[in-house]
C-alpha atoms as a PDB file:
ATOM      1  CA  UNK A   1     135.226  86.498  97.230  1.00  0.00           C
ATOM      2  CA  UNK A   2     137.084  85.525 100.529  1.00  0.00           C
ATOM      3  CA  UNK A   3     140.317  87.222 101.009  1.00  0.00           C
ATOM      4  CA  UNK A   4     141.922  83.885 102.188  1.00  0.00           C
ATOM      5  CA  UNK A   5     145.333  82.423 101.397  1.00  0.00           C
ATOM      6  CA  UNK A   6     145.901  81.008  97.995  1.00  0.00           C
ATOM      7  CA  UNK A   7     148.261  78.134  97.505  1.00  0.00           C
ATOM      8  CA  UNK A   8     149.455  77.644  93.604  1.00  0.00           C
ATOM      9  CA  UNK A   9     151.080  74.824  92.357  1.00  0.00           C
ATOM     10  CA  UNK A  10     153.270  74.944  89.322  1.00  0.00           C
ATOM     11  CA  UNK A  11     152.327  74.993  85.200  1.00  0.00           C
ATOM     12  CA  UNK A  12     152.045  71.434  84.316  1.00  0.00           C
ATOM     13  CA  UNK A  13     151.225  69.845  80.623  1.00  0.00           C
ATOM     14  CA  UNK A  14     149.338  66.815  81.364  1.00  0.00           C
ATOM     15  CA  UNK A  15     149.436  63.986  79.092  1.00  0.00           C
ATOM     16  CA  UNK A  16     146.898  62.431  76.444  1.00  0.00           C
ATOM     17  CA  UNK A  17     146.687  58.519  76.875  1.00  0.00           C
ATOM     18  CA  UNK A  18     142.868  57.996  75.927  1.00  0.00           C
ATOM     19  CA  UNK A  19     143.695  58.245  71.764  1.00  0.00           C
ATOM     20  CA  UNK A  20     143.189  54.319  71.833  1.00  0.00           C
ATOM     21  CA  UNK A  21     140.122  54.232  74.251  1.00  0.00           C
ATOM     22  CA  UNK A  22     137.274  52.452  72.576  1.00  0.00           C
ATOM     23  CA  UNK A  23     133.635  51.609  74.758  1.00  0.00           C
ATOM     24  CA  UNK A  24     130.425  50.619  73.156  1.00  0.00           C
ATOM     25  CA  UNK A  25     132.519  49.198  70.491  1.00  0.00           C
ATOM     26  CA  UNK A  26     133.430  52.733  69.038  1.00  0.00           C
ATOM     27  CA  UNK A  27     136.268  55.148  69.627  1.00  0.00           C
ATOM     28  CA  UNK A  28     135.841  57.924  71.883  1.00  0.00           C
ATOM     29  CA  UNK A  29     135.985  61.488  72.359  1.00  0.00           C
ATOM     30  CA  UNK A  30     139.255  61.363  73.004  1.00  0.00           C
ATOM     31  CA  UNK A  31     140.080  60.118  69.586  1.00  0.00           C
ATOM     32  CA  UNK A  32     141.402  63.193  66.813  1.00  0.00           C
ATOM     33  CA  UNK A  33     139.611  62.559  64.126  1.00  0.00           C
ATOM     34  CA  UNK A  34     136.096  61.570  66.432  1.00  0.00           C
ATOM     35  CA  UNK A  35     136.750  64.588  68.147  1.00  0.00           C
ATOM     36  CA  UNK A  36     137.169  66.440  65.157  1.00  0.00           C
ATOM     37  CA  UNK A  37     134.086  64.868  63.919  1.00  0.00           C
ATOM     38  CA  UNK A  38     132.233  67.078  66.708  1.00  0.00           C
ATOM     39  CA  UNK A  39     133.569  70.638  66.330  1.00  0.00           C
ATOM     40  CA  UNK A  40     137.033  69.821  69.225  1.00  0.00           C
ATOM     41  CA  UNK A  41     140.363  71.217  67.787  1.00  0.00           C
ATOM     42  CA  UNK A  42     142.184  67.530  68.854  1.00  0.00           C
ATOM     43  CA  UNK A  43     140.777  64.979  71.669  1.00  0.00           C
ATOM     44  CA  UNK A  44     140.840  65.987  74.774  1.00  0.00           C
ATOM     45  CA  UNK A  45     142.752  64.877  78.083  1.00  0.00           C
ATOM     46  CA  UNK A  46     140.796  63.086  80.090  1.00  0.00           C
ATOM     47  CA  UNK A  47     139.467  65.076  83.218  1.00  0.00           C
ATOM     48  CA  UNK A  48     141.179  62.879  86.311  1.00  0.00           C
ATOM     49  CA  UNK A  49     144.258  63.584  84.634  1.00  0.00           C
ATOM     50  CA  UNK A  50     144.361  66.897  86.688  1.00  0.00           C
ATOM     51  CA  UNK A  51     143.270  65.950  90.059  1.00  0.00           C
ATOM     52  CA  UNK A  52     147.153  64.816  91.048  1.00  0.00           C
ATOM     53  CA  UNK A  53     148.008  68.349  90.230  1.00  0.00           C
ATOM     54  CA  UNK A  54     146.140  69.138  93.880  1.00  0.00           C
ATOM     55  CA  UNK A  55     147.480  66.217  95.377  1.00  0.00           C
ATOM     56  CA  UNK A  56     150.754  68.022  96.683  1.00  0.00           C
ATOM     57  CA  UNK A  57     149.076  70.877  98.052  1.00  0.00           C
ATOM     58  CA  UNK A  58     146.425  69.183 100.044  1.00  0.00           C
ATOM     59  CA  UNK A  59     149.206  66.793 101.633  1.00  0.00           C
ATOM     60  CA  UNK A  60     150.825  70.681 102.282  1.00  0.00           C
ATOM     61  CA  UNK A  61     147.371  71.560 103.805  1.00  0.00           C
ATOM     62  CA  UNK A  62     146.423  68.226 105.579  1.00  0.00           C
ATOM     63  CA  UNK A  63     149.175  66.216 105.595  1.00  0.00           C
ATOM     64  CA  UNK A  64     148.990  62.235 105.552  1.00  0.00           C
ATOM     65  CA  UNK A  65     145.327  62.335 106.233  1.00  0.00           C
ATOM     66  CA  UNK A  66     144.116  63.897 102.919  1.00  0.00           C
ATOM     67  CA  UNK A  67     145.578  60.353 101.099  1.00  0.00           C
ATOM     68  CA  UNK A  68     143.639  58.402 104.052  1.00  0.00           C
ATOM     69  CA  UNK A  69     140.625  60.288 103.835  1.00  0.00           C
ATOM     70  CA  UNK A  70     140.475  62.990 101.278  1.00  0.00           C
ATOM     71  CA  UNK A  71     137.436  64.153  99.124  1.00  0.00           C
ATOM     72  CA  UNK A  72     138.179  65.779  95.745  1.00  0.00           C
ATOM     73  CA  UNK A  73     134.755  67.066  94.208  1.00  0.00           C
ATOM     74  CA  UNK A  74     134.746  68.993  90.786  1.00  0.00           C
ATOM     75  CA  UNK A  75     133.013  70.071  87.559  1.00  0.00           C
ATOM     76  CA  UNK A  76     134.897  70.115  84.665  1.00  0.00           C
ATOM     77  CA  UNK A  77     134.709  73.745  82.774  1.00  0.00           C
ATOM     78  CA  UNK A  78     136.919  73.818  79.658  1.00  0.00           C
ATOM     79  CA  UNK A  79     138.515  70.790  77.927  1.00  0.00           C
ATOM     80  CA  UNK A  80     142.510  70.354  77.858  1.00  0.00           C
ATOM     81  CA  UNK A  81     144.346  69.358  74.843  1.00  0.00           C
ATOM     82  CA  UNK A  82     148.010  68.146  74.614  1.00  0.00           C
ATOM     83  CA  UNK A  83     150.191  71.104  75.008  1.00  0.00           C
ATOM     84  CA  UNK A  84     148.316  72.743  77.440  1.00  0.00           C
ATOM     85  CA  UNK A  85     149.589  74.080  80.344  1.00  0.00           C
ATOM     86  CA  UNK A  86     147.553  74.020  83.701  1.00  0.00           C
ATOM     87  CA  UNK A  87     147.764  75.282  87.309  1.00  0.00           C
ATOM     88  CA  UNK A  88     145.679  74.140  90.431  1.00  0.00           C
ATOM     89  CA  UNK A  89     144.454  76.253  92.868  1.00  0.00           C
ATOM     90  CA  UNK A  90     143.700  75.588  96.831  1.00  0.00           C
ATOM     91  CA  UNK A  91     142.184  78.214  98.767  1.00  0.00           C
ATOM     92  CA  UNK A  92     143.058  78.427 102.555  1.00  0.00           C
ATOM     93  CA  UNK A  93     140.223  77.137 104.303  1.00  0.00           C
ATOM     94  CA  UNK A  94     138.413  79.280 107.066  1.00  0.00           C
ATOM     95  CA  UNK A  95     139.481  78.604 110.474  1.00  0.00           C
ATOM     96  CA  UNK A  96     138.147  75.572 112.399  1.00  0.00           C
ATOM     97  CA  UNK A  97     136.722  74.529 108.627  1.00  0.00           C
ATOM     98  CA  UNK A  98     137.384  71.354 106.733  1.00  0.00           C
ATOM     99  CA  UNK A  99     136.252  72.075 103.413  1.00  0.00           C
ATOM    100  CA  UNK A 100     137.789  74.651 101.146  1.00  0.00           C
ATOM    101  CA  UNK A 101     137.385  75.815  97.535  1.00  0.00           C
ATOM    102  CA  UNK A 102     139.835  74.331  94.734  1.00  0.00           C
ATOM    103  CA  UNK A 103     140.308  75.099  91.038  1.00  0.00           C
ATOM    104  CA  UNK A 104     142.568  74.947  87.595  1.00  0.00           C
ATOM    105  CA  UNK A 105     142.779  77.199  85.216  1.00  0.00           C
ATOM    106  CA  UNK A 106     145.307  77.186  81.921  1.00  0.00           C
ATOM    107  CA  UNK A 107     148.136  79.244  81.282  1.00  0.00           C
ATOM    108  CA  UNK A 108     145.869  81.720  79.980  1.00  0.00           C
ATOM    109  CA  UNK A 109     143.455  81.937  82.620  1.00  0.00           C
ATOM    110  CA  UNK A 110     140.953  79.636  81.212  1.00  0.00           C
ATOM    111  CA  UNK A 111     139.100  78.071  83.708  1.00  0.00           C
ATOM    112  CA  UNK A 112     139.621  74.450  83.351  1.00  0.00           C
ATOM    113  CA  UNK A 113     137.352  72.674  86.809  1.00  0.00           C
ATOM    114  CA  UNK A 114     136.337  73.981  89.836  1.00  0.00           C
ATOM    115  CA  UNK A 115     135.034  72.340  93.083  1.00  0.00           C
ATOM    116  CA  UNK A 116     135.883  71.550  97.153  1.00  0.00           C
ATOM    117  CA  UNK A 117     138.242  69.357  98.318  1.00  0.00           C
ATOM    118  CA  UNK A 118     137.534  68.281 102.406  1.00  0.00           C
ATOM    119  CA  UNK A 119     138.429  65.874 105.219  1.00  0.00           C
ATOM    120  CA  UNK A 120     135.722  64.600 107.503  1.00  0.00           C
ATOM    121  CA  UNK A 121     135.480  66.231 111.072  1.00  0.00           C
ATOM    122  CA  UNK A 122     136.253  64.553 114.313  1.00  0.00           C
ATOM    123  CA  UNK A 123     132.907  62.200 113.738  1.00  0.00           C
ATOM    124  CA  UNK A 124     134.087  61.217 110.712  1.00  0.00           C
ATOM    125  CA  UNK A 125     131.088  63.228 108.825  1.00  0.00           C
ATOM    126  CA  UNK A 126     132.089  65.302 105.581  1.00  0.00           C
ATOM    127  CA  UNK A 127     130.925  68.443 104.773  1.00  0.00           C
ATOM    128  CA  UNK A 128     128.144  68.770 101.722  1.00  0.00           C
ATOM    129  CA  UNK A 129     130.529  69.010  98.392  1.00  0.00           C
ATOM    130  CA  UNK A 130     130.865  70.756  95.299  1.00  0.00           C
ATOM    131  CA  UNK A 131     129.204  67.644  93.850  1.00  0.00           C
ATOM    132  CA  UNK A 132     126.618  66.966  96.515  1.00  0.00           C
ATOM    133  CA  UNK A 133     125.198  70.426  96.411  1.00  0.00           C
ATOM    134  CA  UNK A 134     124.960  70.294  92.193  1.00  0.00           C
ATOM    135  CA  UNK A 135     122.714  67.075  93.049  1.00  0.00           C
ATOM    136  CA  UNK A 136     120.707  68.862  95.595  1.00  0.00           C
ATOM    137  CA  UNK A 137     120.024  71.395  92.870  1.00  0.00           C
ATOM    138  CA  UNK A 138     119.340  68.928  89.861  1.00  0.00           C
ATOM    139  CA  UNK A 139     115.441  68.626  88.565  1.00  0.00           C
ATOM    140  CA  UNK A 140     113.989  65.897  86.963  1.00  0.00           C
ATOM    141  CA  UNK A 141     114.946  65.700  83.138  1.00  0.00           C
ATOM    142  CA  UNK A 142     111.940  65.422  80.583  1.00  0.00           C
ATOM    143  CA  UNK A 143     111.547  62.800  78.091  1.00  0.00           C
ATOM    144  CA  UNK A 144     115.090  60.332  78.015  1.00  0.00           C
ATOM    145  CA  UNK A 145     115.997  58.832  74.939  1.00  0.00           C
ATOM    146  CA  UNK A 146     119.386  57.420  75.826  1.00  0.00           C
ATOM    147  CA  UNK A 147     118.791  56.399  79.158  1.00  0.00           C
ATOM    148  CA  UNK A 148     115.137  55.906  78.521  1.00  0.00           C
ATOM    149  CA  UNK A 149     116.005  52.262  80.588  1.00  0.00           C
ATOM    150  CA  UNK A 150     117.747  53.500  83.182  1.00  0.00           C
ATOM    151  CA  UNK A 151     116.505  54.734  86.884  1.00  0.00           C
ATOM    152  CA  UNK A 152     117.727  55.927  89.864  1.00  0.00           C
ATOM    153  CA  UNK A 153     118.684  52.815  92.831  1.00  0.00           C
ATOM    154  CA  UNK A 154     119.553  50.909  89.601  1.00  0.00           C
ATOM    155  CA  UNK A 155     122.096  48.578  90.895  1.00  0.00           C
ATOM    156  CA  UNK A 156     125.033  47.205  88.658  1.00  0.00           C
ATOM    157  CA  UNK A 157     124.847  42.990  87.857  1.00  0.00           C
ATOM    158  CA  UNK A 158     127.866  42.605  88.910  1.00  0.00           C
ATOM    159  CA  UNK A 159     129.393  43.389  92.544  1.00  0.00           C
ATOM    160  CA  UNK A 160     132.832  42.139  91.054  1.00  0.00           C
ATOM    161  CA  UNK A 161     136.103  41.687  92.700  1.00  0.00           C
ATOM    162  CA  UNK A 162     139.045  44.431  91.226  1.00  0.00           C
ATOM    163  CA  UNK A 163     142.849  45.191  91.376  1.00  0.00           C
ATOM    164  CA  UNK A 164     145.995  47.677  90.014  1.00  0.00           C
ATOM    165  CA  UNK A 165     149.073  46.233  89.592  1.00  0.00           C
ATOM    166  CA  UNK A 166     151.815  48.547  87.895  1.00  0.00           C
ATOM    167  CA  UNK A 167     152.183  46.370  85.032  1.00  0.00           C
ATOM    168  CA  UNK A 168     148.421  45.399  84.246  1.00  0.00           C
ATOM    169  CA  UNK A 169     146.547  47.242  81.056  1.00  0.00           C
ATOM    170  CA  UNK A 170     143.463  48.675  82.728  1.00  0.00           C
ATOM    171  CA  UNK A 171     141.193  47.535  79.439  1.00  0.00           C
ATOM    172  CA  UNK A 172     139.850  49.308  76.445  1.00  0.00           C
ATOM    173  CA  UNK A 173     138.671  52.214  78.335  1.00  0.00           C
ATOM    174  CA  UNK A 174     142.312  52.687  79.836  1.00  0.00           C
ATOM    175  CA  UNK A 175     144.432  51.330  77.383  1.00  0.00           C
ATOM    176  CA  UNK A 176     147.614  51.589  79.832  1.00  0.00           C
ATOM    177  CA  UNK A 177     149.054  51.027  82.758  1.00  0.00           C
ATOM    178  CA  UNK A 178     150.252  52.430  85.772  1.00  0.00           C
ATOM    179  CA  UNK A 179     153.549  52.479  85.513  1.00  0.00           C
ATOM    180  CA  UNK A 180     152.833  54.393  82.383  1.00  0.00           C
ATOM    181  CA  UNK A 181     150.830  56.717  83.968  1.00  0.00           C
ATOM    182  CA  UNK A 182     153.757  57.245  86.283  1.00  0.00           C
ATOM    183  CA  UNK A 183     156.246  57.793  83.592  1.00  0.00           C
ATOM    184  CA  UNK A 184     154.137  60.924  82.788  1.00  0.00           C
ATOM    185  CA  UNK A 185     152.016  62.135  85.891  1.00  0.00           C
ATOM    186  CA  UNK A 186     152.113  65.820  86.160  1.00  0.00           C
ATOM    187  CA  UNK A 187     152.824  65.178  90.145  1.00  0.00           C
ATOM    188  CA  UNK A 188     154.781  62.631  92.216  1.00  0.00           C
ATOM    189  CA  UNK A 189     154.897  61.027  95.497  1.00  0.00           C
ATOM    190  CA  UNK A 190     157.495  58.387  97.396  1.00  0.00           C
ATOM    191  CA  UNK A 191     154.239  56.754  98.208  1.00  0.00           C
ATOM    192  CA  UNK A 192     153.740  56.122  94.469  1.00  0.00           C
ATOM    193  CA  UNK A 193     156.813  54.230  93.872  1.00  0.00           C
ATOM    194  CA  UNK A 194     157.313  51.020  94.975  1.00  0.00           C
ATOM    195  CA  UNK A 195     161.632  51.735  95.614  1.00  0.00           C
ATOM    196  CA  UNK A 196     160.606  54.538  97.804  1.00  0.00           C
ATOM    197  CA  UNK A 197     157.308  53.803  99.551  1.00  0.00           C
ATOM    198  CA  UNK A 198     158.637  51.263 102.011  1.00  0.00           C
ATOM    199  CA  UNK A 199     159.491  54.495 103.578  1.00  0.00           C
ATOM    200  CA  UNK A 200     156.318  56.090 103.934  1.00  0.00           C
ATOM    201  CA  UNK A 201     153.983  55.291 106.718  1.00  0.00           C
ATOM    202  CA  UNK A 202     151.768  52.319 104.612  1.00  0.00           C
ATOM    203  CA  UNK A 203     155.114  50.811 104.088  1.00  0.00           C
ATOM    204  CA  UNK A 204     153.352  49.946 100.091  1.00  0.00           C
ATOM    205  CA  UNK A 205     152.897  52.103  97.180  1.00  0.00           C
ATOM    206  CA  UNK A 206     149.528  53.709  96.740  1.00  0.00           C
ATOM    207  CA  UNK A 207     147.135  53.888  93.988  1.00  0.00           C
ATOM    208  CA  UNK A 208     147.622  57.866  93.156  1.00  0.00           C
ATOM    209  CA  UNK A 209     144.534  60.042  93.081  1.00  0.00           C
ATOM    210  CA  UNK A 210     143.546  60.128  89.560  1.00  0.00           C
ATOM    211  CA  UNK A 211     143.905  56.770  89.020  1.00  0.00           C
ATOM    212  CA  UNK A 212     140.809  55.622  90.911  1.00  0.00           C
ATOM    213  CA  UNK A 213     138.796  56.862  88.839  1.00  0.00           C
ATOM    214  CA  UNK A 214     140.039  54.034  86.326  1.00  0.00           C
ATOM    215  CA  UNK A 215     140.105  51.601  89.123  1.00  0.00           C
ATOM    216  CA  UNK A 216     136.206  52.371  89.620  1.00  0.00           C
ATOM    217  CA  UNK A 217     135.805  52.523  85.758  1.00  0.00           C
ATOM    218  CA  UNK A 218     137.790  48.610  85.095  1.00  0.00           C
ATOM    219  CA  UNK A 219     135.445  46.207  84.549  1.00  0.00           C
ATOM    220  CA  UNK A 220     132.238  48.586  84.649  1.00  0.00           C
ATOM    221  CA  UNK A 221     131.113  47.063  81.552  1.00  0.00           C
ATOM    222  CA  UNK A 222     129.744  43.935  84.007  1.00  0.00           C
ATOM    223  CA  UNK A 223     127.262  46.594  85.389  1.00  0.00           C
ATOM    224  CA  UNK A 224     125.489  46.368  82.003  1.00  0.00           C
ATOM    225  CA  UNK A 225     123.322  49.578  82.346  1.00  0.00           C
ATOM    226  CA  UNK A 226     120.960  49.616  79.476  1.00  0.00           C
ATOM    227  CA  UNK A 227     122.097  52.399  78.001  1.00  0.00           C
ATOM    228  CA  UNK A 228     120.788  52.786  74.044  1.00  0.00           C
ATOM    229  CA  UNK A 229     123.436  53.913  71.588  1.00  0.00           C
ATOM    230  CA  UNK A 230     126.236  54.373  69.964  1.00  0.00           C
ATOM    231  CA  UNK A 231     126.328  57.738  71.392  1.00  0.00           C
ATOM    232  CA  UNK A 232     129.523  59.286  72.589  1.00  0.00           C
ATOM    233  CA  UNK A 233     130.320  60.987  75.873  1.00  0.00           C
ATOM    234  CA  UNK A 234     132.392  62.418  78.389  1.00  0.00           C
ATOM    235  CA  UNK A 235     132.902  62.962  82.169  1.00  0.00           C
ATOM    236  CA  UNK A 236     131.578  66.431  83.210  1.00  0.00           C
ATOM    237  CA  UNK A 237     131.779  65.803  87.164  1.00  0.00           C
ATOM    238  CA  UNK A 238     133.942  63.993  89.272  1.00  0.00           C
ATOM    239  CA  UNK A 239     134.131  63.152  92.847  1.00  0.00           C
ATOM    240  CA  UNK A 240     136.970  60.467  94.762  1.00  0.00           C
ATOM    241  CA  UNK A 241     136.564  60.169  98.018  1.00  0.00           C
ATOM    242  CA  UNK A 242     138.640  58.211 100.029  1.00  0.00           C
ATOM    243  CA  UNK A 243     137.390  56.828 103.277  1.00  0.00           C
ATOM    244  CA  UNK A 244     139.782  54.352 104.614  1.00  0.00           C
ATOM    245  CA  UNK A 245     142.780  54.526 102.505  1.00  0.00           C
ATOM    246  CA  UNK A 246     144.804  55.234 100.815  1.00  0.00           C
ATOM    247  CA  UNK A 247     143.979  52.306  98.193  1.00  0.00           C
ATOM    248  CA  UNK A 248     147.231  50.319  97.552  1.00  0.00           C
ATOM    249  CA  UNK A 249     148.585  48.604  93.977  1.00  0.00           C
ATOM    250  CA  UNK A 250     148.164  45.151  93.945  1.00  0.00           C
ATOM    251  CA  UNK A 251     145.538  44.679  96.608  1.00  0.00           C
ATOM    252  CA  UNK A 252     142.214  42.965  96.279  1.00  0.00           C
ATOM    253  CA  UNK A 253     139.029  45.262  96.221  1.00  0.00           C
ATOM    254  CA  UNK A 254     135.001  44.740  95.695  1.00  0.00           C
ATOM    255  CA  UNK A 255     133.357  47.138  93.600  1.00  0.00           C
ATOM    256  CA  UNK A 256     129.209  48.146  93.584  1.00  0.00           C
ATOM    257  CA  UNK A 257     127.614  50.303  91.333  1.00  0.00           C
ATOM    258  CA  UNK A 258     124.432  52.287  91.316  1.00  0.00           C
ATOM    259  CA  UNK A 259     122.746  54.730  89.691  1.00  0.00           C
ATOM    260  CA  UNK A 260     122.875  57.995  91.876  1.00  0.00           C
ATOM    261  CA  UNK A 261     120.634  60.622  89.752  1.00  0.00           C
ATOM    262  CA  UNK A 262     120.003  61.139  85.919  1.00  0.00           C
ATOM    263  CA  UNK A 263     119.753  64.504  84.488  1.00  0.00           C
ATOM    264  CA  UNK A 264     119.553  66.187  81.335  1.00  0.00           C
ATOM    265  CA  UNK A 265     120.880  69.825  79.449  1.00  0.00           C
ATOM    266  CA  UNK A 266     120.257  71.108  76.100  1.00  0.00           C
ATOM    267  CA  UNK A 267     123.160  68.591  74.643  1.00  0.00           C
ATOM    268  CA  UNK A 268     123.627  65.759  76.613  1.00  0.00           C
ATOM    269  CA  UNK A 269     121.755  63.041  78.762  1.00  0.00           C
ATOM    270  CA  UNK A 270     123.434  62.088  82.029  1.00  0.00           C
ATOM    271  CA  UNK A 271     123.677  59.479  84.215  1.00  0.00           C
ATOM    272  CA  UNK A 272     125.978  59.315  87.591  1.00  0.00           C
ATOM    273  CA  UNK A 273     127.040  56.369  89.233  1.00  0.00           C
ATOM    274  CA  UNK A 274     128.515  55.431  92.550  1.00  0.00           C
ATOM    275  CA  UNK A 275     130.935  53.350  93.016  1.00  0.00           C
ATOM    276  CA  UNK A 276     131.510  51.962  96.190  1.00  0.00           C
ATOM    277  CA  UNK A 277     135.303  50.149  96.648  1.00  0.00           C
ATOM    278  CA  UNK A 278     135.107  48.148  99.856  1.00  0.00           C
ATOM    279  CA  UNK A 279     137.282  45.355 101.530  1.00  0.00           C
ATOM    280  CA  UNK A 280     136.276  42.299 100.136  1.00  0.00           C
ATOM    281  CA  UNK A 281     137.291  40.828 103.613  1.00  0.00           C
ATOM    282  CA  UNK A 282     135.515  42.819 105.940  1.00  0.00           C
ATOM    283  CA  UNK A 283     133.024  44.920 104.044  1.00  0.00           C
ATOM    284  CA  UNK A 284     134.313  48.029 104.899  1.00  0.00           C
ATOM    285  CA  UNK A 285     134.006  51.226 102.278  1.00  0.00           C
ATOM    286  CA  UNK A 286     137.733  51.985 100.892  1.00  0.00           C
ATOM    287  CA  UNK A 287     136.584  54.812  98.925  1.00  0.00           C
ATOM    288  CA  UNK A 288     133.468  56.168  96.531  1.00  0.00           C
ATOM    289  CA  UNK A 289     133.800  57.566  93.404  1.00  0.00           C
ATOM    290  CA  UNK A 290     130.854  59.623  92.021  1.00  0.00           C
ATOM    291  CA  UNK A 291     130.708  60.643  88.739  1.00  0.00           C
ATOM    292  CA  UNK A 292     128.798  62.061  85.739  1.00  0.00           C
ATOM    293  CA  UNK A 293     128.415  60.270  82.435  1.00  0.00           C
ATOM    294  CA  UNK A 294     127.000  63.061  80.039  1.00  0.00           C
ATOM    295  CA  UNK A 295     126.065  61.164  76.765  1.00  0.00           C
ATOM    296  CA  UNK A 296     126.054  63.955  73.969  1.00  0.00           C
ATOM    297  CA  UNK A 297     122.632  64.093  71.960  1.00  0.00           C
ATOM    298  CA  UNK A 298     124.083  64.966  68.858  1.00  0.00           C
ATOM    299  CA  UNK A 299     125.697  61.528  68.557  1.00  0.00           C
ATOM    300  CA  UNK A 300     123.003  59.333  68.980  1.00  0.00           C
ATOM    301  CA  UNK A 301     120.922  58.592  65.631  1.00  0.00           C
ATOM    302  CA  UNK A 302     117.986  57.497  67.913  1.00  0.00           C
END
């Protein structure tokens, strides 16, 4: 255990807002009475939802250049439910390092994710992640039911064009929209509000943090993976990492999807997809969002 510096943020209770999100023409996890349906005291908040806890204390740590080119890497640990309160943790990073350990944990101590969060170095290279070294480690799942269809390279249909504005509903799978995620976000910027982010140094509001992950996730239904179900699921890793931003409401991006990896445990089938926001101008990767789509066994009657 290093002895470095913790930084701490404050006891936040994020917000549910998934309780209407429906994909693959059924409710999800995040529904009560689904939820309740597989063994979950109440649906759970979603796991993004805590990544702009940490958003605060790695602008303390890197200033304007984590929201230009911060990684956030994490595996989720414990589920939230409404009521919850949750701290983030940042731990110091080691001289001359640009990588350093994050975490949350509830009120109680629960742990609640845990992961890295980094800048690249002077060549612009990253260090591995919390996420790149759990694919490292992965092994090659047996028989797939689920995903039987899908493999890895697997590129989505559509390379499609996307956008946040603060009054647009960001679909069934995000039944809201940013200005009501703003209305409840555990952690504020200027640069997240239009009044005050002429101010800031990109002049325009930016997309915050956790939000995209539902930029990446708005319209992914046009990747049509063939993905057999009804089965339910849920995110159990997450990485954003922002190469040229930060990503700004109301702009213009492309989107690209791929398969990554597929893996498997004892109760779910996974598959993780990268999603690769770029300037639809020039080409040029905005930001890539990895992350894990664990399809519980249970719930598939295949």
């Amino acid at each position: 255990m290093s002895d470095n510096e913790i930084l701490a943020g404050e006891l936040r209770e994020p917000k549910q807002m998934l309780a209407e999100q429906e994909y693959s023409g059924h409710l999800s996890i995040h529904d009560d009475e689904m939820a309740a349906k597989l063994g979950f005291q109440a649906g759970p908040i979603e796991g993004p939802t805590h990544f702009s806890q940490f958003v605060p204390l790695l602008v303390e740590l890197w200033g304007n250049q984590w929201l230009e080119q911060g990684c956030l890497s994490s595996h989720f640990l414990n589920m939230c439910f409404e009521g919850d309160q949750v701290r983030p943790f940042v731990e110091m990073p080691d001289a001359g390092k640009n990588i350093t350990r994050i975490w949350a944990e509830k009120a109680d101590g629960t742990p609640v994710l845990a992961g890295t969060a980094s800048i690249p170095d002077t060549n612009g290279v990253y260090p591995e992640s919390e996420l790149d070294a759990r694919v490292a480690r992965l092994t090659s799942p047996g028989p797939l039911k689920i995903l039987k269809n899908l493999t890895v390279g697997m590129r989505g249909k559509v390379a499609d064009t996307i956008r946040m504005d603060f009054e647009q509903n960001m679909g069934k799978l995000y039944p809201f929209s940013l200005k009501q995620k703003l209305d409840v976000i555990t952690e504020t910027l200027p640069a997240y509000d239009p009044a005050t982010a002429a101010d800031t140094t990109w002049t325009r509001a930016i997309i915050p943090l956790e939000m995209i992950s539902v930029l990446a996730e708005y319209s992914s239904d046009q990747a049509a993976w063939p993905v057999n179900g009804p089965a339910v699921g849920l995110f159990a890793d997450l990485e954003i990492k922002v190469t040229d931003g930060p990503l700004l409401v109301g702009e213009d991006y492309m989107i690209e999807r791929e398969i990554a990896c597929i893996s498997e445990s004892r109760r779910t089938e996974s598959y993780w997809v990268r999603s690769t926001i770029k300037d639809p101008s020039t080409g040029k990767v905005k930001a890539e969002v990895l992350l894990n789509h664990a399809s519980l066994k249970d719930t598939y009657a295949g």
